[in-house]
C-alpha atoms as a PDB file:
ATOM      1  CA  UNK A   1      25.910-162.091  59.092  1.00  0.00           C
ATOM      2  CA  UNK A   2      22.677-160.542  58.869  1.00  0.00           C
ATOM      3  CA  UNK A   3      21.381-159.698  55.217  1.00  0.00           C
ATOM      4  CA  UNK A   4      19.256-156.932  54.325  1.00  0.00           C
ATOM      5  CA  UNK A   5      17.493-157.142  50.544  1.00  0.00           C
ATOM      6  CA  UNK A   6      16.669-153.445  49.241  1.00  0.00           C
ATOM      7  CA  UNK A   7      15.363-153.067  45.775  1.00  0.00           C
ATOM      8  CA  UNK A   8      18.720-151.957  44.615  1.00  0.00           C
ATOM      9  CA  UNK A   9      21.050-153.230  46.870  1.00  0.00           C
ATOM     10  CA  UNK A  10      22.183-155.433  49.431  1.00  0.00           C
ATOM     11  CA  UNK A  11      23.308-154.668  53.019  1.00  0.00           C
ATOM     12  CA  UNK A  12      25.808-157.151  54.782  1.00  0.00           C
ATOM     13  CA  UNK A  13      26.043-156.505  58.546  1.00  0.00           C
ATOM     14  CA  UNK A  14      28.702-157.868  60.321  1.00  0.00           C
ATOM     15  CA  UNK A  15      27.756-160.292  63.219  1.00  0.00           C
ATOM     16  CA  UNK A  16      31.022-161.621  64.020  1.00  0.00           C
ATOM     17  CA  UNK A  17      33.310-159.323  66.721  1.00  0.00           C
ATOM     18  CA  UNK A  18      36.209-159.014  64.364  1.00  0.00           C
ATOM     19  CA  UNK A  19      36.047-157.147  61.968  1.00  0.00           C
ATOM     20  CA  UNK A  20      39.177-159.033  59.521  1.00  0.00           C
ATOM     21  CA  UNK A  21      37.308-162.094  60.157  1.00  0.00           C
ATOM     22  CA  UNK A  22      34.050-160.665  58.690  1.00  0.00           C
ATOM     23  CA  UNK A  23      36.164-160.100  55.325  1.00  0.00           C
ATOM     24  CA  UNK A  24      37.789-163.023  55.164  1.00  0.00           C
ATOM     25  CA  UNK A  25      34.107-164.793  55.229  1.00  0.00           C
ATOM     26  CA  UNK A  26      32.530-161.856  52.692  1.00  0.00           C
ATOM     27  CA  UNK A  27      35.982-163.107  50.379  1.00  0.00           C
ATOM     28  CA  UNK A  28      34.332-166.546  50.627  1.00  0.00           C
ATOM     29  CA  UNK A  29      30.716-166.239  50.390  1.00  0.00           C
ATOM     30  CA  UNK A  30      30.461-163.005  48.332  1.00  0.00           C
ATOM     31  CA  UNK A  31      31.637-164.226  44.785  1.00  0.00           C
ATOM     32  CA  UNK A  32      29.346-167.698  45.085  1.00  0.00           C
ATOM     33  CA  UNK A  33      26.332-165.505  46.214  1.00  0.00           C
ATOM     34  CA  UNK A  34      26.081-161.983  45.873  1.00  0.00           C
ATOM     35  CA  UNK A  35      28.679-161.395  42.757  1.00  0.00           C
ATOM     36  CA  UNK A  36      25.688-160.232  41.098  1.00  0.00           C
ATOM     37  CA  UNK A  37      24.164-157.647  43.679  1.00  0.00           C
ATOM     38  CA  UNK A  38      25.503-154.159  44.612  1.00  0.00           C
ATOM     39  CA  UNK A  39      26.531-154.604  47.850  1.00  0.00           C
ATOM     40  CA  UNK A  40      25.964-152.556  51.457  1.00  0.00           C
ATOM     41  CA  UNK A  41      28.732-153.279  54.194  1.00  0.00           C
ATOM     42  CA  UNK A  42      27.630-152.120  57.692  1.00  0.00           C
ATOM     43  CA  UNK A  43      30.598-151.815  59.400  1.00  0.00           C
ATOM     44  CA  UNK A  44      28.511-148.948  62.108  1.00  0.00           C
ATOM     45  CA  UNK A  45      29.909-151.092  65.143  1.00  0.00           C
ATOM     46  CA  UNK A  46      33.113-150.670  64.859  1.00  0.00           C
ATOM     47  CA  UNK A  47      33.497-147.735  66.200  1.00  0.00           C
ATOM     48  CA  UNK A  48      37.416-147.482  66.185  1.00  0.00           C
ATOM     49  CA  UNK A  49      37.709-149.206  62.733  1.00  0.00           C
ATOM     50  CA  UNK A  50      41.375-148.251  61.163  1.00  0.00           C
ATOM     51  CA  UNK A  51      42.584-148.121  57.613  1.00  0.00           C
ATOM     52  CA  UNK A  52      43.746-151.609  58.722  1.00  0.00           C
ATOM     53  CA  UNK A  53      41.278-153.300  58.995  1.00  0.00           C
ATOM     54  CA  UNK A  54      39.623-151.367  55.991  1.00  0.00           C
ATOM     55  CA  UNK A  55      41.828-152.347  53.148  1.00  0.00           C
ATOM     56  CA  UNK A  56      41.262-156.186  54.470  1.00  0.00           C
ATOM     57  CA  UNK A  57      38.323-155.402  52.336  1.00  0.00           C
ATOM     58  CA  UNK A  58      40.140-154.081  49.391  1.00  0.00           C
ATOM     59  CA  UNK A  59      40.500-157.462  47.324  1.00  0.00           C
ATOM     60  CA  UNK A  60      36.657-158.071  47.504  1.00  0.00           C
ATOM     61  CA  UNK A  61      36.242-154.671  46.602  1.00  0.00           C
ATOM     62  CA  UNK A  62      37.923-154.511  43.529  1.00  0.00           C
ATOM     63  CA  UNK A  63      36.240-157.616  42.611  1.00  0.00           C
ATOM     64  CA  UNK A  64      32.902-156.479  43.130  1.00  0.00           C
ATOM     65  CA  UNK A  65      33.132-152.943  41.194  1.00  0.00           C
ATOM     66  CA  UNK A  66      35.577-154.818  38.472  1.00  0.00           C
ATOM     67  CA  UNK A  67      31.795-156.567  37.305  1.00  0.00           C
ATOM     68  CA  UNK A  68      30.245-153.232  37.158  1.00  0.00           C
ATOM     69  CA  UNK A  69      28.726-153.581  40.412  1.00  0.00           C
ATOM     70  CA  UNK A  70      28.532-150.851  43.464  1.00  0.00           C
ATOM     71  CA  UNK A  71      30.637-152.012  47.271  1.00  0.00           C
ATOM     72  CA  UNK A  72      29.899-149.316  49.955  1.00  0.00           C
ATOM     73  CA  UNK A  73      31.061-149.347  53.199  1.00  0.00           C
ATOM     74  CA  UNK A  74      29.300-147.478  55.849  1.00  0.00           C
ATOM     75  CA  UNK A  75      31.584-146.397  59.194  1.00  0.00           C
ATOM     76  CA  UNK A  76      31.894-143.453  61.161  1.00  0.00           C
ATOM     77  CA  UNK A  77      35.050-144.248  63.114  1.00  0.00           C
ATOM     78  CA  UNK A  78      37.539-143.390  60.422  1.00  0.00           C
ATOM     79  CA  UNK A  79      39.147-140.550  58.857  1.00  0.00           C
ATOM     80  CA  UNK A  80      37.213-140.330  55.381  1.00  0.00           C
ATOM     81  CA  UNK A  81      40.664-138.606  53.958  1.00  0.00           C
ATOM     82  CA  UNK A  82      42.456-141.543  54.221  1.00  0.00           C
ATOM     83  CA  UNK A  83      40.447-144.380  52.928  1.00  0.00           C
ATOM     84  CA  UNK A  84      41.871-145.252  49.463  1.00  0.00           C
ATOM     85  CA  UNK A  85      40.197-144.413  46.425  1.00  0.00           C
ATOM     86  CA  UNK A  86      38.949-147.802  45.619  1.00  0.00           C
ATOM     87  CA  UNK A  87      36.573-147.822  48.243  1.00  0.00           C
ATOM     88  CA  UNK A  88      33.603-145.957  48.995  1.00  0.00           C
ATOM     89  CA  UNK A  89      32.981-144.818  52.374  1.00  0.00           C
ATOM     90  CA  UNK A  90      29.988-142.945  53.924  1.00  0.00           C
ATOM     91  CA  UNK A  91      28.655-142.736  57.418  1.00  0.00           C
ATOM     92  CA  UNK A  92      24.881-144.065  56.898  1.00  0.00           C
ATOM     93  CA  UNK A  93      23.026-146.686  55.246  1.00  0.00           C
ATOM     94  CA  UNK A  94      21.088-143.394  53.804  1.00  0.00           C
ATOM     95  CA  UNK A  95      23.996-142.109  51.788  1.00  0.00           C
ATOM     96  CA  UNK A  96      25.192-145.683  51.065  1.00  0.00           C
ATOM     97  CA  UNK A  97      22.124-146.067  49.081  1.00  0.00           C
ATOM     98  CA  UNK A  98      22.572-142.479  47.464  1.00  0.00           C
ATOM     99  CA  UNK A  99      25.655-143.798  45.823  1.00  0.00           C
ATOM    100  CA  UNK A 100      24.585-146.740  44.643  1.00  0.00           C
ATOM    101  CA  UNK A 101      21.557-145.028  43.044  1.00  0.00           C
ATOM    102  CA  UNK A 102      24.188-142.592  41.259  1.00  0.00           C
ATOM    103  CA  UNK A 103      26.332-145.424  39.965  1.00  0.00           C
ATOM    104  CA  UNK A 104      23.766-147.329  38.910  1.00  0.00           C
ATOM    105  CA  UNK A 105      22.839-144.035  36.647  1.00  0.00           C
ATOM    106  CA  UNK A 106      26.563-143.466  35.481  1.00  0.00           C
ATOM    107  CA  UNK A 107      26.261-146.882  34.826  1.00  0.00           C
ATOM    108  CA  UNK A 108      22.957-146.727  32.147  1.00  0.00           C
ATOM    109  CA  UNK A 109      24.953-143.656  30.749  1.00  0.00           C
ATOM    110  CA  UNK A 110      27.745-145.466  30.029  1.00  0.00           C
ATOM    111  CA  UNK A 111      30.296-144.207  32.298  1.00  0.00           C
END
């Protein structure tokens, strides 16, 4: 996994070539040490990634945005309609960052 610190954020990129076995390893080292950080996945290589393989990710992602804290995936080979409304989805690191930056304000507001 390669890790990416922004001021706001963290991006996890996924080094592994499978992409269920990258979040069965975020479920283990995400909660020990990056509970606390809002959180980038860069899943950009997969580019035939399925709904599948997305929701693997669901668990973590509850977790994460249960403590108040932002989980955006970025991936351009699915169908945006279809991801659940759980997860966050957006097709560059840019816009990834975008949302995190308007959480974080709903957030101060007290949304």
């Amino acid at each position: 996994m390669t890790v990416t610190e922004k001021p706001t954020y963290t991006i996890l990129t996924d080094d592994r070539t499978d992409v269920r076995d990258f979040a069965l390893y975020l479920e283990n080292i995400v909660p020990d040490h990056y509970d606390q950080k809002n959180l980038v996945i860069d899943l950009l290589k997969y580019d035939e990634l399925t709904l599948e393989d997305l929701v693997q990710f669901l668990k973590l992602s509850n977790y994460q945005r249960a403590d108040k804290k932002s989980f955006v995936f970025v991936n351009t080979g699915i169908n945006y309609d279809v991801v659940p409304d759980e997860m966050i989805l957006v097709p560059t690191i840019e816009e990834a960052g975008d949302v995190i930056e308007m959480e974080e304000i709903e957030r101060d507001l007290g949304f």
